[in-house]
N, C-alpha and C. Protein backbone atom coordinates (compact mmCIF):
# COMPACT_ATOMS: atom_id res chain seq x y z
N UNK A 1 49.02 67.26 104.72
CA UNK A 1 50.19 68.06 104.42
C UNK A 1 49.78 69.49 104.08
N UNK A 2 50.33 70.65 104.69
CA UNK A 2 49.79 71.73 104.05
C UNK A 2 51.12 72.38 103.72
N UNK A 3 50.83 73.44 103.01
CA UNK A 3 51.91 73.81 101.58
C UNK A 3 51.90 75.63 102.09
N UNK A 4 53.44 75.39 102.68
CA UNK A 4 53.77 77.11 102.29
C UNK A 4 53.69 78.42 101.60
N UNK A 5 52.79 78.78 102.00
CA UNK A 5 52.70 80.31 100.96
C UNK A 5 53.63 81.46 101.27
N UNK A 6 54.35 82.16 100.01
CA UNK A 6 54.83 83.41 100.50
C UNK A 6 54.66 83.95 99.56
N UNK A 7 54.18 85.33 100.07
CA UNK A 7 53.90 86.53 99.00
C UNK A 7 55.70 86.79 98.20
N UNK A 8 55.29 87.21 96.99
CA UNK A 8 56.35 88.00 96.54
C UNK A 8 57.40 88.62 97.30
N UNK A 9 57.03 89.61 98.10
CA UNK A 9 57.80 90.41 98.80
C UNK A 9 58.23 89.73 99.66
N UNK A 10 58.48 88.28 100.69
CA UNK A 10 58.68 87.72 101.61
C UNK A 10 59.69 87.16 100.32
N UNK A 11 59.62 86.51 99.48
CA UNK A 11 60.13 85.53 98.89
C UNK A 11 61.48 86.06 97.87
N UNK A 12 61.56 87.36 97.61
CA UNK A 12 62.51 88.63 97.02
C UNK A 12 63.57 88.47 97.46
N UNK A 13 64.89 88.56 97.34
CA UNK A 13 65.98 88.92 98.18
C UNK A 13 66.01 90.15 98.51
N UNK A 14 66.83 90.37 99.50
CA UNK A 14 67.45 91.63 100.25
C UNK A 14 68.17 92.67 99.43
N UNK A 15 68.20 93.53 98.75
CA UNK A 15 68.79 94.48 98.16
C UNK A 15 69.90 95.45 99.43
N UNK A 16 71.44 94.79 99.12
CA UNK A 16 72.17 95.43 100.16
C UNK A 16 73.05 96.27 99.83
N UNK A 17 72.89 96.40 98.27
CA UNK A 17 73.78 96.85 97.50
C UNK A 17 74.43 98.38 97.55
N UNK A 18 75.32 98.92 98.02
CA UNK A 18 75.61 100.38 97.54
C UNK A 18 75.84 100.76 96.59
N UNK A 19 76.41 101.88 96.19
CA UNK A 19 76.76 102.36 94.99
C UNK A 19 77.02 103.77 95.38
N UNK A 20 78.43 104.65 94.53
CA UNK A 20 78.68 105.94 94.52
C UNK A 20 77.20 106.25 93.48
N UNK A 21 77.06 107.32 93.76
CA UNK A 21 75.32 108.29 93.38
C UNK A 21 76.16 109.61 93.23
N UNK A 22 76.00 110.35 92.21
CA UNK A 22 76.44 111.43 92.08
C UNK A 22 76.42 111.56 90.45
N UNK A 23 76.41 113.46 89.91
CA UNK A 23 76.16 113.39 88.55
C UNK A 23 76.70 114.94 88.34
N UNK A 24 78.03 114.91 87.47
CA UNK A 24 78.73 116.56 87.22
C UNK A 24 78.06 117.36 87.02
N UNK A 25 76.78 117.59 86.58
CA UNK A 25 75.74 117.84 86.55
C UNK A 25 75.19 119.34 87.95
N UNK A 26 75.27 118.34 89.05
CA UNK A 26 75.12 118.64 89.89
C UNK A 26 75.86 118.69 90.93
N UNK A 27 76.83 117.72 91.05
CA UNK A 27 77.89 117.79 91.91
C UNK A 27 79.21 118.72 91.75
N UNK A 28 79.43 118.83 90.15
CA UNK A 28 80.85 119.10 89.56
C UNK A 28 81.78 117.72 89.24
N UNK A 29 82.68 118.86 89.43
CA UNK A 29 83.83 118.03 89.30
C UNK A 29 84.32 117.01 90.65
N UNK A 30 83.86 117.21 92.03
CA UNK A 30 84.09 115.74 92.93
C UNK A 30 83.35 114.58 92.54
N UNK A 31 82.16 114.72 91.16
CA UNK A 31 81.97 113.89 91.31
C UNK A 31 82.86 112.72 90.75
N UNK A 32 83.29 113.11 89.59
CA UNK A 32 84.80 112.66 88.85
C UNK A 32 85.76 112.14 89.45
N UNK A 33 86.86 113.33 90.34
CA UNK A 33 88.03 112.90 91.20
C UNK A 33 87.37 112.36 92.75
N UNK A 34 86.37 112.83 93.30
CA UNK A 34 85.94 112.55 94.51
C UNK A 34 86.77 114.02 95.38
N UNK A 35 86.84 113.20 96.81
CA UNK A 35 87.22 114.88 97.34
C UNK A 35 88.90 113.88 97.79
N UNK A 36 89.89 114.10 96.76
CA UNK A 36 91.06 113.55 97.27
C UNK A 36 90.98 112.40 96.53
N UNK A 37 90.14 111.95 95.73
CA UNK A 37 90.13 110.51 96.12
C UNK A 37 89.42 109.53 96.50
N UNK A 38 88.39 110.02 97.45
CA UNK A 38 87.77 109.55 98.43
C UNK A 38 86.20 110.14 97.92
N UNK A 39 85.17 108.80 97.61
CA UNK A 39 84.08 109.31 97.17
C UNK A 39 82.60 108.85 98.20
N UNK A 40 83.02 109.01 99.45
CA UNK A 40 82.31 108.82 100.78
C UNK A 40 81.01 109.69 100.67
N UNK A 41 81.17 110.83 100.57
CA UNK A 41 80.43 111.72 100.35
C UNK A 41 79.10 111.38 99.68
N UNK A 42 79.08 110.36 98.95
CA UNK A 42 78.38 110.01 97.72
C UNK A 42 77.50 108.58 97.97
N UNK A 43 78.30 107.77 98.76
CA UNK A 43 77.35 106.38 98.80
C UNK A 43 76.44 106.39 99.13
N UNK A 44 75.35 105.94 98.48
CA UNK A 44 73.63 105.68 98.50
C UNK A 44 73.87 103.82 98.58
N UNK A 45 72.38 103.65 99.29
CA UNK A 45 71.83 102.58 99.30
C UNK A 45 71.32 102.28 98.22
N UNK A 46 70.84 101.56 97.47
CA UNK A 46 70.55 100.58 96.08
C UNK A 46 69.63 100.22 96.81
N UNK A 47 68.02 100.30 96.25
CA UNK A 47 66.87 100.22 96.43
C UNK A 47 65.85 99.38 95.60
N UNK A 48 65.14 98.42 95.41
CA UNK A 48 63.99 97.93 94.43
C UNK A 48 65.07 97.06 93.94
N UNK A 49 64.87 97.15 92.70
CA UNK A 49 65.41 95.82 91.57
C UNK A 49 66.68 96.39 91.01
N UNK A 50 67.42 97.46 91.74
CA UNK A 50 68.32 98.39 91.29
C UNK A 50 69.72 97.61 91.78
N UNK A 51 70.44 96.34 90.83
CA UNK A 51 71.18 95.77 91.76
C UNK A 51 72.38 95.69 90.75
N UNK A 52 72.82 97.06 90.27
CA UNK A 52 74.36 96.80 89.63
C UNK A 52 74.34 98.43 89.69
N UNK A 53 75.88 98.19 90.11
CA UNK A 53 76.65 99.70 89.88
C UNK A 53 77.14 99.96 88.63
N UNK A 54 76.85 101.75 88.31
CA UNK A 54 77.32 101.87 87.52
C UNK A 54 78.45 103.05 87.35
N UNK A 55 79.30 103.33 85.69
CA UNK A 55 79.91 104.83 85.66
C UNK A 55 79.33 104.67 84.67
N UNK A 56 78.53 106.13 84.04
CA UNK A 56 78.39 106.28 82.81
C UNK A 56 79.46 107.89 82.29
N UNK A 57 79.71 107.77 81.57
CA UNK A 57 80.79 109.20 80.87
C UNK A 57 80.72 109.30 79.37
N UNK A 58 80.88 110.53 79.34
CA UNK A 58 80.68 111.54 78.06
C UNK A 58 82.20 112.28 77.92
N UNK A 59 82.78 111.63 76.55
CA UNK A 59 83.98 112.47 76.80
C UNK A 59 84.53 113.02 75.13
N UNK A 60 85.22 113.34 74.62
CA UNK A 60 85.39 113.79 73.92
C UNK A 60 87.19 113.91 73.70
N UNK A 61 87.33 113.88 72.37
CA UNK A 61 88.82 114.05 71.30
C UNK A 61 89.00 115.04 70.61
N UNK A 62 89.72 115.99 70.23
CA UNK A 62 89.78 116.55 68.79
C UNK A 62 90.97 115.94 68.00
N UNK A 63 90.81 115.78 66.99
CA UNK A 63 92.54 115.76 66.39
C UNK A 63 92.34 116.69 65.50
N UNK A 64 93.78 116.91 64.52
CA UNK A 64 94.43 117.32 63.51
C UNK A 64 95.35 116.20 62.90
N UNK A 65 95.98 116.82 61.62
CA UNK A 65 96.99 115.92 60.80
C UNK A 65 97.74 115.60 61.80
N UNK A 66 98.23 116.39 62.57
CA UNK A 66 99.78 115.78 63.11
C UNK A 66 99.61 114.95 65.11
N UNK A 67 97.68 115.44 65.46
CA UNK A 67 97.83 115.28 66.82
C UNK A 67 96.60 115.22 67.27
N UNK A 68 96.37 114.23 67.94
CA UNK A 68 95.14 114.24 68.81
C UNK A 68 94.97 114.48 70.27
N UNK A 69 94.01 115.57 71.04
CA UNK A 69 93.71 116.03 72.47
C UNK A 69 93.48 114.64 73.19
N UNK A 70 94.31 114.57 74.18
CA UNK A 70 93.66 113.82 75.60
C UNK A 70 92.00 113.94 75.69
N UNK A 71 91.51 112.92 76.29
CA UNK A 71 90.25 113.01 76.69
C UNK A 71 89.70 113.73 77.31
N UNK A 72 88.77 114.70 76.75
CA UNK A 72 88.07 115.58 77.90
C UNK A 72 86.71 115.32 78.48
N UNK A 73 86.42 115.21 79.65
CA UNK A 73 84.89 114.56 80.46
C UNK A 73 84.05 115.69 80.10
N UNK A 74 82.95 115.25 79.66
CA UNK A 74 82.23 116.18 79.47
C UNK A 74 80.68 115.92 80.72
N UNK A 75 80.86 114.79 80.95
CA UNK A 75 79.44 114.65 81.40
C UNK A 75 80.19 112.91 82.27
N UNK A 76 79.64 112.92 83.19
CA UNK A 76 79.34 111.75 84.28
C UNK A 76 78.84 111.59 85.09
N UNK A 77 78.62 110.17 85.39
CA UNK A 77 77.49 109.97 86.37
C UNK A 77 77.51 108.40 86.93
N UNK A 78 77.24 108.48 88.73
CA UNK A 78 77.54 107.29 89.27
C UNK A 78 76.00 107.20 89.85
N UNK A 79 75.91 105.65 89.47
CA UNK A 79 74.74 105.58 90.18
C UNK A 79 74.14 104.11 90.00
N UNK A 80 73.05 103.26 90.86
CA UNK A 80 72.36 102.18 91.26
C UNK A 80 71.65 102.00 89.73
N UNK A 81 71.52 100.90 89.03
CA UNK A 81 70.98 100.87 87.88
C UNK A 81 70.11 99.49 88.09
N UNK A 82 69.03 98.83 87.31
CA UNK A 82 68.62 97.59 87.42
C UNK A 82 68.87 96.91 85.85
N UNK A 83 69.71 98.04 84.99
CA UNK A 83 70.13 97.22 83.53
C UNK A 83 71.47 98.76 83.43
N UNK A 84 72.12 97.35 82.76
CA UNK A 84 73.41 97.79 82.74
C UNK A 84 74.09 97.39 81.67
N UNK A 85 74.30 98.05 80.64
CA UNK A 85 75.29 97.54 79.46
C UNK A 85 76.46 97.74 78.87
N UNK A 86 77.71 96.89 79.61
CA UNK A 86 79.01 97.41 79.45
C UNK A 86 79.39 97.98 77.85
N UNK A 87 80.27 98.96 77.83
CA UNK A 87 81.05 98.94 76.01
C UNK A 87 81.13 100.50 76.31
N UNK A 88 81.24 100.82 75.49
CA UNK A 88 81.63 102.10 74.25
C UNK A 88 81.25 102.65 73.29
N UNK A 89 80.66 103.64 72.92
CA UNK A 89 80.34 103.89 71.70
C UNK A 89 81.04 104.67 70.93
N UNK A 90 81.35 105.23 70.09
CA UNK A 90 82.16 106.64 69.23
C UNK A 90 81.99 106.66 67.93
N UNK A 91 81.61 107.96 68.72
CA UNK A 91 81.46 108.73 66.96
C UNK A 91 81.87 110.24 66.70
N UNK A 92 81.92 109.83 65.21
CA UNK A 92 82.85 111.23 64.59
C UNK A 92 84.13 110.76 64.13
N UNK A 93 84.80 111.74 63.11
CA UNK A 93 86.17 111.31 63.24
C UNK A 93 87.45 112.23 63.39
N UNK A 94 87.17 114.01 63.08
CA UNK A 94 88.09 114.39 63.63
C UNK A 94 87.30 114.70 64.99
N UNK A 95 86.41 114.99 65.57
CA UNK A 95 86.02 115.32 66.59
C UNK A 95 85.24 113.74 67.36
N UNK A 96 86.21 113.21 67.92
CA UNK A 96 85.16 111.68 68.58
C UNK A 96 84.43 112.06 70.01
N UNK A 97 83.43 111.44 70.09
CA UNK A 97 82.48 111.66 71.50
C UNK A 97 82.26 110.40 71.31
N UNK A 98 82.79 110.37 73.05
CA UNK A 98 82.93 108.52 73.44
C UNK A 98 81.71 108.69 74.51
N UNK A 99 81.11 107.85 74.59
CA UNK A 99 79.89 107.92 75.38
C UNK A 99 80.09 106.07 75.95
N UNK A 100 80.64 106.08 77.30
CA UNK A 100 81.13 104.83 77.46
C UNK A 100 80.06 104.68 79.20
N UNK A 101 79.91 103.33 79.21
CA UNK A 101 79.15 102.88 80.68
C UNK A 101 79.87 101.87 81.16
N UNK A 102 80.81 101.44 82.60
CA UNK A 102 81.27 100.51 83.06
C UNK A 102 80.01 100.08 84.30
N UNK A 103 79.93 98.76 84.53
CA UNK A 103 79.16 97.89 85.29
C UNK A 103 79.98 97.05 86.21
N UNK A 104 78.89 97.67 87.50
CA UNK A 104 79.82 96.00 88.52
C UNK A 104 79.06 95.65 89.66
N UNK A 105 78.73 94.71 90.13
CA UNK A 105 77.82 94.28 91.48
C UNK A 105 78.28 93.93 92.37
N UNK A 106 79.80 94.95 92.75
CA UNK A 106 79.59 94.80 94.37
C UNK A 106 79.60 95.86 94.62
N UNK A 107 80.00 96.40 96.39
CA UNK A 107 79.56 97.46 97.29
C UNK A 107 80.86 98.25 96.65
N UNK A 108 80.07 99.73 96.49
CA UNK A 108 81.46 101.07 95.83
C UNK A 108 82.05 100.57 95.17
N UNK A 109 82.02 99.46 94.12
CA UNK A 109 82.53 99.07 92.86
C UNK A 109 82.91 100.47 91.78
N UNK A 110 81.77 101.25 92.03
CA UNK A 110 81.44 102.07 90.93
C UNK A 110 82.02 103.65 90.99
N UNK A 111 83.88 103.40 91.25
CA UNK A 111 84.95 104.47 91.78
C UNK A 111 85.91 104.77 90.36
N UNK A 112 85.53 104.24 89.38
CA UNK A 112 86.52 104.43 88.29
C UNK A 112 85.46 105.72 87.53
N UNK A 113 86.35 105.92 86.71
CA UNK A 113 85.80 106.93 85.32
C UNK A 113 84.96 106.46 84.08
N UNK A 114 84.81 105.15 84.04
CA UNK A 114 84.30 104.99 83.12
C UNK A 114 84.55 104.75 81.51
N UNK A 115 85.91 104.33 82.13
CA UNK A 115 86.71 104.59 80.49
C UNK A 115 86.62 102.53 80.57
N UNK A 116 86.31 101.63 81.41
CA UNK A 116 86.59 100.56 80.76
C UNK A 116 85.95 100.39 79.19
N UNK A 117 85.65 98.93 79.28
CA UNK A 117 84.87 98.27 77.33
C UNK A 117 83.30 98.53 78.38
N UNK A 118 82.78 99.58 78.56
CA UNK A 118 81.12 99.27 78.81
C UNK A 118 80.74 100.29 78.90
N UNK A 119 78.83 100.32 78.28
CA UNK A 119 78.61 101.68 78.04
C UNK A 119 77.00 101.29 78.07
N UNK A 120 76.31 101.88 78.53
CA UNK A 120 74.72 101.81 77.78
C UNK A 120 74.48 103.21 77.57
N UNK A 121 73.56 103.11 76.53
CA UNK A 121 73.22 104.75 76.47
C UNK A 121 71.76 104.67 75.95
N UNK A 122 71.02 105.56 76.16
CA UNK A 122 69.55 105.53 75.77
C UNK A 122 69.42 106.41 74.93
N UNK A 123 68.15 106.77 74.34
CA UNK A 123 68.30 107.25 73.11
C UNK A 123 68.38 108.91 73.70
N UNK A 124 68.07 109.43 74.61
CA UNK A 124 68.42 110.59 74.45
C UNK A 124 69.76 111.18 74.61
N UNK A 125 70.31 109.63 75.18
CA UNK A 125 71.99 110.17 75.47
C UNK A 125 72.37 110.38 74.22
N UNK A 126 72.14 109.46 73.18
CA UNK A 126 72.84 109.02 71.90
C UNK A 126 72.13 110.72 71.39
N UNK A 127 70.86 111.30 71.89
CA UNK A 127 71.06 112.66 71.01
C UNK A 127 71.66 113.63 71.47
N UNK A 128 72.04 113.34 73.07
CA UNK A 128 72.71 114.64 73.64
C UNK A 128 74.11 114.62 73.00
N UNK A 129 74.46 113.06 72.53
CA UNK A 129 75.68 113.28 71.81
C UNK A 129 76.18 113.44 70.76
N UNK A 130 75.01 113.21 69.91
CA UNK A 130 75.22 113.48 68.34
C UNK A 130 74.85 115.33 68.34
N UNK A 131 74.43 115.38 69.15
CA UNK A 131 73.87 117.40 69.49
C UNK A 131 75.75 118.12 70.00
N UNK A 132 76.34 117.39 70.73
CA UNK A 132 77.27 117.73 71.57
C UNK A 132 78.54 117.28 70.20
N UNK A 133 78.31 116.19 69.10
CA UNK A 133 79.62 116.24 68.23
C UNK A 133 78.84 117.40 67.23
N UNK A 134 78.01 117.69 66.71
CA UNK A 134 77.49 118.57 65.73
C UNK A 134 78.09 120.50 66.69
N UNK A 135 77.95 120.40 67.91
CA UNK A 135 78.52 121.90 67.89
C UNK A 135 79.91 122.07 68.50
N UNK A 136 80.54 120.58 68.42
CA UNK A 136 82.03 120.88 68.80
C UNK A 136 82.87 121.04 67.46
N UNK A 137 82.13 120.01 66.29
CA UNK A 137 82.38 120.25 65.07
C UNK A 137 82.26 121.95 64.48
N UNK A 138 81.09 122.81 64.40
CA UNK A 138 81.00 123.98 64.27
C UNK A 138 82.09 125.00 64.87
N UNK A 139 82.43 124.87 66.03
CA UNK A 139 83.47 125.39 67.15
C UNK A 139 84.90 125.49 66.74
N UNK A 140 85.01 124.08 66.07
CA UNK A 140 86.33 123.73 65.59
C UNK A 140 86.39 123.83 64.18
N UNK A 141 85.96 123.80 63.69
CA UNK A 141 86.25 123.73 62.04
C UNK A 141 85.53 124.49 61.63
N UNK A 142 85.07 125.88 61.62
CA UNK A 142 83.96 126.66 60.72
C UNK A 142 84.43 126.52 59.77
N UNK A 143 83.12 127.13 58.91
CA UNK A 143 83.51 126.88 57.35
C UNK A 143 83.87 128.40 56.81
């Protein structure tokens, strides 16, 4: 009887995955609305061990006594991830910065904003955002 060998790479699945790729950053603002709607422009192939779509977003609140601002985007980004951790974070309290990540594994899943329950953030996000509530705070409320 002789016994099948397969290397790793024979034995791997197929990575077929797409994903919208894009970052306001660099794109602007289509990367957000798309052009219409329509975020064609943008689909990448999902490569290596990179097998969940993501939105990650940076957004921001102000209130007062009587009223709080709509959400403003400050920062987003679509793209192929190999860890992905849905939720939300926020902090602050008259000034909140929501730093939220939505997750999903199928093809162009990854067309929303990012406002579902999911979020990962790494530690430099968590300082770009504690940096980003410390000078919206200054901005808004001097002393």
């Amino acid at each position: 009887m002789s016994k099948e060998h397969r290397t790793h790479a024979a034995s791997e699945r197929a990575n077929d995955l797409w994903c919208y790729q894009c970052f306001t950053m660099d794109h602007g603002e289509k990367c957000i609305i798309g052009n219409g709607g329509n975020f064609s422009d943008y689909e990448h192939k999902c490569t290596d061990d990179r097998r969940i779509c993501m939105v990650k977003r940076f957004s921001y609140t102000t209130s007062t006594e009587n009223s709080t601002s709509s959400p403003k985007t400050w920062s987003l980004q679509r793209n192929c991830t190999n860890k992905c951790e849905p939720g939300c974070i926020v902090i602050g309290e008259r000034t909140k910065l929501y730093a939220c990540t939505a997750c999903c594994e199928t093809n162009l899943c990854n067309n929303g904003t990012g406002t579902a329950n999911d979020l990962t953030i790494k530690e430099i996000d968590l300082l770009l955002a504690l940096l980003l509530q410390a000078v919206l705070t200054v901005i808004m409320y001097p002393s």
